[in-house]
C-alpha atoms as a PDB file:
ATOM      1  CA  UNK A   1     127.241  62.610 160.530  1.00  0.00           C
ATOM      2  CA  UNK A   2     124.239  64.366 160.750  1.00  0.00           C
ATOM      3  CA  UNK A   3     121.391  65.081 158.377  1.00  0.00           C
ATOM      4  CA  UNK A   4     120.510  68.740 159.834  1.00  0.00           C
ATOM      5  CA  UNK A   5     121.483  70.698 155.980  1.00  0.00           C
ATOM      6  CA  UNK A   6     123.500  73.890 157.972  1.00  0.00           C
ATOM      7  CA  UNK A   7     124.494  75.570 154.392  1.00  0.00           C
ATOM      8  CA  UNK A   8     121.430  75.718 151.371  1.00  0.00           C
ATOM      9  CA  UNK A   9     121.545  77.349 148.078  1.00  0.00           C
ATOM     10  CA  UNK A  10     118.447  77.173 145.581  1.00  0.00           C
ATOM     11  CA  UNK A  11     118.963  78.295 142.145  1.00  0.00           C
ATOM     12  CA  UNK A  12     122.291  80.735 142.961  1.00  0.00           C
ATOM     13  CA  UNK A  13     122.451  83.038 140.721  1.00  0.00           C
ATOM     14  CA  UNK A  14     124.797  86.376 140.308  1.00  0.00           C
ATOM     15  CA  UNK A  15     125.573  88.962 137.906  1.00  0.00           C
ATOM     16  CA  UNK A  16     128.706  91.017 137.538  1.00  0.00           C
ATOM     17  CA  UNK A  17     126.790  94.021 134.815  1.00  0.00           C
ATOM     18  CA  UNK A  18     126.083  91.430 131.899  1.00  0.00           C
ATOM     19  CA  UNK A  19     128.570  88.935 133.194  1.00  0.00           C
ATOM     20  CA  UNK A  20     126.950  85.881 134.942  1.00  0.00           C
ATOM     21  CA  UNK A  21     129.080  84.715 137.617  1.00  0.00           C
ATOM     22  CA  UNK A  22     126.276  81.890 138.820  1.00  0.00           C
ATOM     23  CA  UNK A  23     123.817  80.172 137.041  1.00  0.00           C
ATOM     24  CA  UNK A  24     121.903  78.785 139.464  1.00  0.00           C
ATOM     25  CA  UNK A  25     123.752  76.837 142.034  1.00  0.00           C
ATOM     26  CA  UNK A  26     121.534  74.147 144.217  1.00  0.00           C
ATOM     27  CA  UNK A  27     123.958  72.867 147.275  1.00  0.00           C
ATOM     28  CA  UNK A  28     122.816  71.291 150.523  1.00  0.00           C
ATOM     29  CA  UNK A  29     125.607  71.427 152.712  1.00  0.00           C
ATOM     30  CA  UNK A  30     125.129  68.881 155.863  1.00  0.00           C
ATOM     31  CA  UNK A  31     126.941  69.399 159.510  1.00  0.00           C
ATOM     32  CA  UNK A  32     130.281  67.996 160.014  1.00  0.00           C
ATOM     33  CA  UNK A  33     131.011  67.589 155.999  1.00  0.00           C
ATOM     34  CA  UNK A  34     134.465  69.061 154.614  1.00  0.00           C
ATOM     35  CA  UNK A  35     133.681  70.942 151.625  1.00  0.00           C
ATOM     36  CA  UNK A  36     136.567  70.837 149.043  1.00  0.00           C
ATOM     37  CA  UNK A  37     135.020  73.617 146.469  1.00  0.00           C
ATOM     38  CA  UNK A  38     137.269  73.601 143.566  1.00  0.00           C
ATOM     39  CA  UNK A  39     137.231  75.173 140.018  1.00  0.00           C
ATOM     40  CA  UNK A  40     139.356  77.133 137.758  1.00  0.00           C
ATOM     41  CA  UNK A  41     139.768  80.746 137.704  1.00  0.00           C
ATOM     42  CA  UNK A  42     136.699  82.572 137.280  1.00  0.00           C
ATOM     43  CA  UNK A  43     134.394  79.538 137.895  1.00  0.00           C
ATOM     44  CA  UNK A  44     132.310  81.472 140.885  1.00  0.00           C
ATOM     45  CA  UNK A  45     134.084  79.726 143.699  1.00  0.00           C
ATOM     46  CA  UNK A  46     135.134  83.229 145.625  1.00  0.00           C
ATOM     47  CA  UNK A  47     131.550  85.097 144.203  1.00  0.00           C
ATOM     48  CA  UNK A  48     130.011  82.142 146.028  1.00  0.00           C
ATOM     49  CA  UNK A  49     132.106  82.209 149.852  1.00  0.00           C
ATOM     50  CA  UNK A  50     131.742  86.318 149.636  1.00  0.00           C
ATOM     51  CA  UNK A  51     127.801  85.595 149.153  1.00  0.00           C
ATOM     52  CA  UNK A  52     127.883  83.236 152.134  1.00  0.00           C
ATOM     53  CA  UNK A  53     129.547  85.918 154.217  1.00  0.00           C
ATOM     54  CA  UNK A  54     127.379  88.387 153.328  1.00  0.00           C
ATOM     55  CA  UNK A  55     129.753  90.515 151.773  1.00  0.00           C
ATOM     56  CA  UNK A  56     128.259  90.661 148.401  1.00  0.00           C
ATOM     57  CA  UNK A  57     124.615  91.359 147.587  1.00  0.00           C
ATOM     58  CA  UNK A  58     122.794  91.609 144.288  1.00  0.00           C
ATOM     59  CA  UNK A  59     121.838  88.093 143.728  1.00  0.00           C
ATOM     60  CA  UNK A  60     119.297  86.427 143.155  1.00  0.00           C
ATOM     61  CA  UNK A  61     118.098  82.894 144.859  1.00  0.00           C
ATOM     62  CA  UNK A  62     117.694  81.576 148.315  1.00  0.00           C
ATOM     63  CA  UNK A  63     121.024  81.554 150.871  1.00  0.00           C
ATOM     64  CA  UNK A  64     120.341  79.594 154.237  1.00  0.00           C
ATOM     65  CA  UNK A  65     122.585  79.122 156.622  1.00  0.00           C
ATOM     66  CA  UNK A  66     121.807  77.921 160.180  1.00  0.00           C
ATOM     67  CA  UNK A  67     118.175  77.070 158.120  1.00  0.00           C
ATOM     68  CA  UNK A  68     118.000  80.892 158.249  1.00  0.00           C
ATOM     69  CA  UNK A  69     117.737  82.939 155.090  1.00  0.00           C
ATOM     70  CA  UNK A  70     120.344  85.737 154.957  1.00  0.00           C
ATOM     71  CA  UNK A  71     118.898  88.415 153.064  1.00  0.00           C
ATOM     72  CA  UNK A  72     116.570  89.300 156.087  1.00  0.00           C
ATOM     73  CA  UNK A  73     119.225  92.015 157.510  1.00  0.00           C
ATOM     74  CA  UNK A  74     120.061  89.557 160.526  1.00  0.00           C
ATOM     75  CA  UNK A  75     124.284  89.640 160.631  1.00  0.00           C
ATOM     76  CA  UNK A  76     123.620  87.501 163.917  1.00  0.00           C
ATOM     77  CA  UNK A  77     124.476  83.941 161.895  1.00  0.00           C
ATOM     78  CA  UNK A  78     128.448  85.856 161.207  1.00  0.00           C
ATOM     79  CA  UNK A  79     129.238  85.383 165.346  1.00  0.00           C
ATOM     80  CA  UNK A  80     129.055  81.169 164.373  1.00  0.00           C
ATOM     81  CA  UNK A  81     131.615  81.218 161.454  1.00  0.00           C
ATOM     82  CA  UNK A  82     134.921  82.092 160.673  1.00  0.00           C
ATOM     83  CA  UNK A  83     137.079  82.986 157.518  1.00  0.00           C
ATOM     84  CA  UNK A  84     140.473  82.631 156.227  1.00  0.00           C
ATOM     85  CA  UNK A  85     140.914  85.114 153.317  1.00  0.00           C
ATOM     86  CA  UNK A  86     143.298  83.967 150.289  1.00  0.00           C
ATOM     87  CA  UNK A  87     144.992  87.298 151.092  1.00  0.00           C
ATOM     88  CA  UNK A  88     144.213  89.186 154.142  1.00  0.00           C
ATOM     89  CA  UNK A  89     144.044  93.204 155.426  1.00  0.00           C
ATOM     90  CA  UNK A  90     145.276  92.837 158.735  1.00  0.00           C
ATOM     91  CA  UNK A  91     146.363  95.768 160.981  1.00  0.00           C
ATOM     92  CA  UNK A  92     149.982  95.486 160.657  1.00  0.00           C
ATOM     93  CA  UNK A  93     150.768  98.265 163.070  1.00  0.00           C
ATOM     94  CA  UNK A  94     148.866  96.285 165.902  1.00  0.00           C
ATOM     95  CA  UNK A  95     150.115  93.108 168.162  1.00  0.00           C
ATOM     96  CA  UNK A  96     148.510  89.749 167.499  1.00  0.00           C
ATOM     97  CA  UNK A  97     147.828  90.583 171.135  1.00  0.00           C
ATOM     98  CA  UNK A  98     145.836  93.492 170.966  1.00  0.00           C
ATOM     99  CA  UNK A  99     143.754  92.465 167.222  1.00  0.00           C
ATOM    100  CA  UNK A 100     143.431  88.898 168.392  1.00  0.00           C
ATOM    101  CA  UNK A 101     141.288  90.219 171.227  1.00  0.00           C
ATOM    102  CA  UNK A 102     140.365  93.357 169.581  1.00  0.00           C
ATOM    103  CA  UNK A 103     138.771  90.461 167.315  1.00  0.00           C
ATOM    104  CA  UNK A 104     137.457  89.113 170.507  1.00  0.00           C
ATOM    105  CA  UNK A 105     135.034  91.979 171.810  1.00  0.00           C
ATOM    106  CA  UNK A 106     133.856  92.099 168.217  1.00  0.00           C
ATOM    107  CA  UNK A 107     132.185  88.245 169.371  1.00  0.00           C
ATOM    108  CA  UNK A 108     131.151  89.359 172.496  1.00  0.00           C
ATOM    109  CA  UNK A 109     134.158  87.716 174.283  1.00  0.00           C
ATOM    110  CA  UNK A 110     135.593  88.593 177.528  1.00  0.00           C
ATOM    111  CA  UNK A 111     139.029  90.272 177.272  1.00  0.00           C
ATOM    112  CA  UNK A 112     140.568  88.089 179.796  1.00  0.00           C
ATOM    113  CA  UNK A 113     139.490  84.469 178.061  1.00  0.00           C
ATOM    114  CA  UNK A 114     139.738  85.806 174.808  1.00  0.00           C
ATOM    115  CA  UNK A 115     143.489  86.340 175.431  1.00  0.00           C
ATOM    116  CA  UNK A 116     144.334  83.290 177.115  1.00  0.00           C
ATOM    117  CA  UNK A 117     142.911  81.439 174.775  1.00  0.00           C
ATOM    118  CA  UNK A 118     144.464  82.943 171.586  1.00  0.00           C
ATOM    119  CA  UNK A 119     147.979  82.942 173.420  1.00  0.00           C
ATOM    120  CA  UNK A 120     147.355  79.506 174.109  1.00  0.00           C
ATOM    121  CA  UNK A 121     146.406  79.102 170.290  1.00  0.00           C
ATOM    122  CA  UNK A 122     149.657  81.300 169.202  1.00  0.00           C
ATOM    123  CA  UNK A 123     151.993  79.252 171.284  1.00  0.00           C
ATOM    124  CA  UNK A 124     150.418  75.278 169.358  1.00  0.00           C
ATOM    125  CA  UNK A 125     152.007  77.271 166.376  1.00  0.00           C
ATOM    126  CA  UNK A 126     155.413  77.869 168.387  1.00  0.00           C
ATOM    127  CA  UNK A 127     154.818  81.448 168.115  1.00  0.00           C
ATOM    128  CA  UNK A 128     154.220  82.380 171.578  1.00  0.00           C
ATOM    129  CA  UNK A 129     157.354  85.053 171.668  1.00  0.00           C
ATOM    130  CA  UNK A 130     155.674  86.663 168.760  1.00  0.00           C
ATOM    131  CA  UNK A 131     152.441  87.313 170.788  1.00  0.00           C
ATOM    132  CA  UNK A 132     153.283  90.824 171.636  1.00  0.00           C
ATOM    133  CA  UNK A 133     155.068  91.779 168.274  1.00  0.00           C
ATOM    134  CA  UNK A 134     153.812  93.679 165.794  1.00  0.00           C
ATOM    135  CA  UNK A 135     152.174  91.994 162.565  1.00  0.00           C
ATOM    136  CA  UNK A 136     154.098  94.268 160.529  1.00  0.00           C
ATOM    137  CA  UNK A 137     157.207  92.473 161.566  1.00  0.00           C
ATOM    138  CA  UNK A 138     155.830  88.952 160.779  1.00  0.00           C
ATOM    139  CA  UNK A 139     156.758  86.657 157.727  1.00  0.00           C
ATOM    140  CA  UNK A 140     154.236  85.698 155.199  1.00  0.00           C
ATOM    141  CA  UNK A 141     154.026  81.994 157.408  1.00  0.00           C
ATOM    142  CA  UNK A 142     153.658  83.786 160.554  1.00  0.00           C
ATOM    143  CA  UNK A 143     150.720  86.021 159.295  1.00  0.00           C
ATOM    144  CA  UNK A 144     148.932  83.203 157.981  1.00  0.00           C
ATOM    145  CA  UNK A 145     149.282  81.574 161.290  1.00  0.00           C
ATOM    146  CA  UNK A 146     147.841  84.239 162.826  1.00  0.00           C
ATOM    147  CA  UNK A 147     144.981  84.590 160.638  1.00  0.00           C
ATOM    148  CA  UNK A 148     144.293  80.406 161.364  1.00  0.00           C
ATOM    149  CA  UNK A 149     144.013  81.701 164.561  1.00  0.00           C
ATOM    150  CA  UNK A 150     142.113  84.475 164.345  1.00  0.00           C
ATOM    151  CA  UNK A 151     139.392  82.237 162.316  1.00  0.00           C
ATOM    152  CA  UNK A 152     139.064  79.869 164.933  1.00  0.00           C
ATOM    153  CA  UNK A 153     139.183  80.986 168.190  1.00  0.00           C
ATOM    154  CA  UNK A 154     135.441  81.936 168.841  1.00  0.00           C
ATOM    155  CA  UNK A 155     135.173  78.281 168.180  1.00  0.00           C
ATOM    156  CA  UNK A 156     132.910  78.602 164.768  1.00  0.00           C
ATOM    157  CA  UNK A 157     130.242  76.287 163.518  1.00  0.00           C
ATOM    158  CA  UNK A 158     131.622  76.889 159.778  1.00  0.00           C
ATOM    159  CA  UNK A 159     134.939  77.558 158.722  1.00  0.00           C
ATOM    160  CA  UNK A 160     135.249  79.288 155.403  1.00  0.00           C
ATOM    161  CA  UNK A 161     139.057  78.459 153.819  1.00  0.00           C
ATOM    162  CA  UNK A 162     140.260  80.266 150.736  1.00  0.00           C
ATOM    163  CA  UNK A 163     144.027  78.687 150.413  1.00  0.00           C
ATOM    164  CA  UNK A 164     144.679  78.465 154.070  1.00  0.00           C
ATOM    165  CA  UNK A 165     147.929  76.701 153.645  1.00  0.00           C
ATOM    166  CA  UNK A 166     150.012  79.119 152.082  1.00  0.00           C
ATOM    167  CA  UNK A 167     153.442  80.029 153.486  1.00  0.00           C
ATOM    168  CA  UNK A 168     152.958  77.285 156.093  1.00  0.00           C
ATOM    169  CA  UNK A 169     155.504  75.095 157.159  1.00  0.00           C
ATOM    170  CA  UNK A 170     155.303  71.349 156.934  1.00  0.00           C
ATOM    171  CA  UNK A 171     154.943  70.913 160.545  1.00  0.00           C
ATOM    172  CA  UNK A 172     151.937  73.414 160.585  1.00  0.00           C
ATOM    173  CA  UNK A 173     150.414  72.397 157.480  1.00  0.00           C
ATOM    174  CA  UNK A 174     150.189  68.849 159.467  1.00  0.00           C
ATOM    175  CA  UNK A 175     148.797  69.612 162.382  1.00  0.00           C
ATOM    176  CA  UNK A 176     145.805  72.231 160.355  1.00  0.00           C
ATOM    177  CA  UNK A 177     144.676  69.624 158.133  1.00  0.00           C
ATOM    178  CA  UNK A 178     143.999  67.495 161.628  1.00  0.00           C
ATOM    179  CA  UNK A 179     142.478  69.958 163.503  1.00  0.00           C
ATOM    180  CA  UNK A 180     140.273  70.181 160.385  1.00  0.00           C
ATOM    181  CA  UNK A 181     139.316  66.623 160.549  1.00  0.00           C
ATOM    182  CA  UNK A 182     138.934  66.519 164.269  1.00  0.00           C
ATOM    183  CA  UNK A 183     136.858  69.923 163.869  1.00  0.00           C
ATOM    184  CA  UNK A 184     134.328  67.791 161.675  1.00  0.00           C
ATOM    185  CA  UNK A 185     134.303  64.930 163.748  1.00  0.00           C
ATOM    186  CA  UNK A 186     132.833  67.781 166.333  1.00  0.00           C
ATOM    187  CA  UNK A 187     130.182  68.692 164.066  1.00  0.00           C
ATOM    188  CA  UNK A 188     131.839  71.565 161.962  1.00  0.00           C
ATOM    189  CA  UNK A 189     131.741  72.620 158.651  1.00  0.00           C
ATOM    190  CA  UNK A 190     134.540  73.284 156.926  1.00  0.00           C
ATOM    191  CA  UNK A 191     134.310  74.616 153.301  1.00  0.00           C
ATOM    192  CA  UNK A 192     137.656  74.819 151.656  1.00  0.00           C
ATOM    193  CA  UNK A 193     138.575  76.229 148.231  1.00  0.00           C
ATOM    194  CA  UNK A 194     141.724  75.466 147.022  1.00  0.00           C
ATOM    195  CA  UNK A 195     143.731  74.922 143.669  1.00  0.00           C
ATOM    196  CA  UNK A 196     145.990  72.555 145.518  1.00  0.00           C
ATOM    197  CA  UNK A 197     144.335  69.161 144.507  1.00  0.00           C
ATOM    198  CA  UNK A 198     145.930  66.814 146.207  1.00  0.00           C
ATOM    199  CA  UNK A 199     145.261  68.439 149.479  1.00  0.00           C
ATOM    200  CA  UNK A 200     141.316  68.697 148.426  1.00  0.00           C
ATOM    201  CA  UNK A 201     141.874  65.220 147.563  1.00  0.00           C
ATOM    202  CA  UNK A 202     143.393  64.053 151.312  1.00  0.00           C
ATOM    203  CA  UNK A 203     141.499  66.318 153.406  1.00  0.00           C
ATOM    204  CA  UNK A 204     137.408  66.312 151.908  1.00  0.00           C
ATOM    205  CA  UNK A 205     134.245  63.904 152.503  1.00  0.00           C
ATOM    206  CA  UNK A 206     132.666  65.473 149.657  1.00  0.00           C
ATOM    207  CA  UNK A 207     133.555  67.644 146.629  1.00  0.00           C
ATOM    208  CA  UNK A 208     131.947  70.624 145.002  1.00  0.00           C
ATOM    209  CA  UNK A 209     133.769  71.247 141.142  1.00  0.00           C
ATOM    210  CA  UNK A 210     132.207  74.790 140.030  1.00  0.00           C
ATOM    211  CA  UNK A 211     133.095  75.210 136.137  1.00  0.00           C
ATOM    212  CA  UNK A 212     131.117  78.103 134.629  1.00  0.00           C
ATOM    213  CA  UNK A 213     128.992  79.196 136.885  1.00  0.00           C
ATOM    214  CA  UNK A 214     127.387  75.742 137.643  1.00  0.00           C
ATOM    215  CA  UNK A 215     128.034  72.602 139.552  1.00  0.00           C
ATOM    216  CA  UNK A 216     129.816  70.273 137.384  1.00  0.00           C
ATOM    217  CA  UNK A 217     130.607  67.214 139.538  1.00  0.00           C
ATOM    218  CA  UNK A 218     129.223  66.985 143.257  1.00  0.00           C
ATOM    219  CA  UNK A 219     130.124  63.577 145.657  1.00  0.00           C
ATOM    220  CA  UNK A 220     133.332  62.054 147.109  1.00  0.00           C
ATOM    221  CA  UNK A 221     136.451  61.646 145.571  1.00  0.00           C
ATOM    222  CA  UNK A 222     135.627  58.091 144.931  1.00  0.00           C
ATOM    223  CA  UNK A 223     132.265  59.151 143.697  1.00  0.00           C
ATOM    224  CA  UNK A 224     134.212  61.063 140.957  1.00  0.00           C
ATOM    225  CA  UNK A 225     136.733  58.884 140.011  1.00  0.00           C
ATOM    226  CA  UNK A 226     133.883  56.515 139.002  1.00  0.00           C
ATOM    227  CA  UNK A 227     133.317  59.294 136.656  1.00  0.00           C
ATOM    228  CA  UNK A 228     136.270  59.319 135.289  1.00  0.00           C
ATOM    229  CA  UNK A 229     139.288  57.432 133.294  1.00  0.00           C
ATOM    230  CA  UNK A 230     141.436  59.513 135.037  1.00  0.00           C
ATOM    231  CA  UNK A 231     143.132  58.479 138.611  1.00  0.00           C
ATOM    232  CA  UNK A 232     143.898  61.892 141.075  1.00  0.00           C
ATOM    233  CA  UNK A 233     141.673  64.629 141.760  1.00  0.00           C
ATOM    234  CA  UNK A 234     143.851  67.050 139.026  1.00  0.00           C
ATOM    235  CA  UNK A 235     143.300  64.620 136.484  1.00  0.00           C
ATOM    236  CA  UNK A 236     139.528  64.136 136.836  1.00  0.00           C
ATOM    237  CA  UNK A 237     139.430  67.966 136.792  1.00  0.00           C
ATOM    238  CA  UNK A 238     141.381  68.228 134.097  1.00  0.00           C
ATOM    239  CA  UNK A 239     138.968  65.221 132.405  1.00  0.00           C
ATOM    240  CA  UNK A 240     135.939  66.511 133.607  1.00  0.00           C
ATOM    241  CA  UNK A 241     136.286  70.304 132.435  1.00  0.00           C
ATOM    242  CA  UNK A 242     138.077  68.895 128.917  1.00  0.00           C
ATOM    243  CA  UNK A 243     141.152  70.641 129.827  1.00  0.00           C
ATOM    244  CA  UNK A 244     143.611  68.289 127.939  1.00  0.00           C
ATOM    245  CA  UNK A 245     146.000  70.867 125.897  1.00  0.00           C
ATOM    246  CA  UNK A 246     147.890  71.880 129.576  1.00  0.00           C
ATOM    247  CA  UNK A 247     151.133  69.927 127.507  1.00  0.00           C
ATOM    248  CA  UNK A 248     151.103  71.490 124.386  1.00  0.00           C
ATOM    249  CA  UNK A 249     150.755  75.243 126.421  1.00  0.00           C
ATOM    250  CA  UNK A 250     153.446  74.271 128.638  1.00  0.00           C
ATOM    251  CA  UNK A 251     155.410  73.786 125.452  1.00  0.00           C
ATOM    252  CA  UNK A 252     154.672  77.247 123.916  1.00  0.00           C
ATOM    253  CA  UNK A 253     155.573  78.942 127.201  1.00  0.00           C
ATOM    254  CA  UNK A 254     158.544  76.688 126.812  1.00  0.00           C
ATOM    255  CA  UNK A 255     159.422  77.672 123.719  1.00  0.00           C
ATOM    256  CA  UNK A 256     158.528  81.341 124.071  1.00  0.00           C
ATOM    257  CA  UNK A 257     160.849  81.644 126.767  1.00  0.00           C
ATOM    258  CA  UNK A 258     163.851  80.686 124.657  1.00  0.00           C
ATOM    259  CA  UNK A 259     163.027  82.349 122.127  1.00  0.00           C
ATOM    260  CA  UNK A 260     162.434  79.779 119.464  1.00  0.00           C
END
């Protein structure tokens, strides 16, 4: 793996009007490392990927990526990464055709490789008869497929993942996670946020737990279960973040619900 640092924070800090989202976040993220960024609701983890996309501004700190700071206008760094949104606009009244390589002359691509390519890509996910449908027509599992697609195809340097798995099958949600590990073996970054541990767990070299606004626990799952007492990655969140009462409110929503 290599030492070159492709992702750097220093001091990270953001305000939503008196509100502070970050509170001065330090991260050096190195090439080929799988990023599992984790933290409750509200932590910063979606503040921090939008600041990294350059889709927020207003903050205050240093944001490198590609060893180039961000906040000098140049949008050139966005052609080397790619995004899967937790919930995505997508032009429903288009073809995955026609915004798959609409997508394409956005990075420059020619018209002709960018559709082979993503037909080729459409077809690994068994929906090659869907190619020329419209996305309004496609199940929740079929438009996340697409936007997997979409994300990769322009072959990125970084992948940014907010919940990529959701409304996959099992099949697909197989063959993702080892494209992600063969991706890193290439030299890609892959940052993932998710709230489904166990994946986080299976998938990461190194994990990032955001609670508040700050880095709370930063190394390999191994690295944190030394940590901790506790044994999976939800427990040593859970142990780490003192979030022990999930029983009793699991009782009250219980007990709510039948009315007692």
């Amino acid at each position: 793996m290599s030492n070159e640092n492709i992702i750097t924070l220093e001091n990270l800090r953001m305000k939503y009007g008196s509100h502070e989202v970050l509170k001065g976040v330090n991260l050096e993220i190195k090439r080929g490392q799988i990023i599992g960024y984790i933290g409750a609701n509200g932590a910063g983890k979606s503040t921090t990927v939008k600041i990294l996309l350059g889709m927020v501004n207003g903050y205050t700190g240093s944001v490198k990526i590609f060893g180039r700071d961000i906040s000098d206008g140049n949008v050139e760094y966005k052609r080397r990464i790619g995004y899967i949104p937790e919930i995505a606009d997508l032009y429903d009244n288009l073809t995955a055709r026609e915004y798959l390589t609409f997508l394409g002359e956005i990075y420059d691509m020619d018209y002709d490789s960018a559709d082979k390519k993503c037909e080729k890509l459409m077809s690994l996910f068994n929906m090659e008869d869907s190619y020329n449908s419209r996305i309004c027509s496609y199940s929740k599992g079929m438009k996340q497929k697409l936007m997997i697609v979409a994300s990769i195809f322009h072959n990125p340097d970084i992948l940014f993942l907010d919940e990529p798995l959701a409304g996959l099958d099992a099949n697909s949600v197989m063959v993702f996670k080892e494209l992600l590990s063969q991706m890193a073996l290439e030299g890609k970054t892959i940052f993932y946020s998710s709230h489904i541990m166990d994946v986080v767990e299976k998938i990461s070299t190194r994990i990032i737990l955001l609670n508040n606004g700050t880095v709370l626990a930063d190394g390999s799952f191994n690295e944190l279960k030394s940590k901790s007492k506790e044994g999976s990655l939800e427990e040593i969140f859970n142990d780490l973040t003192h979030f022990d009462n999930h029983n009793s409110i699991a009782a009250e929503f219980l007990a709510t619900i039948k009315g007692v």
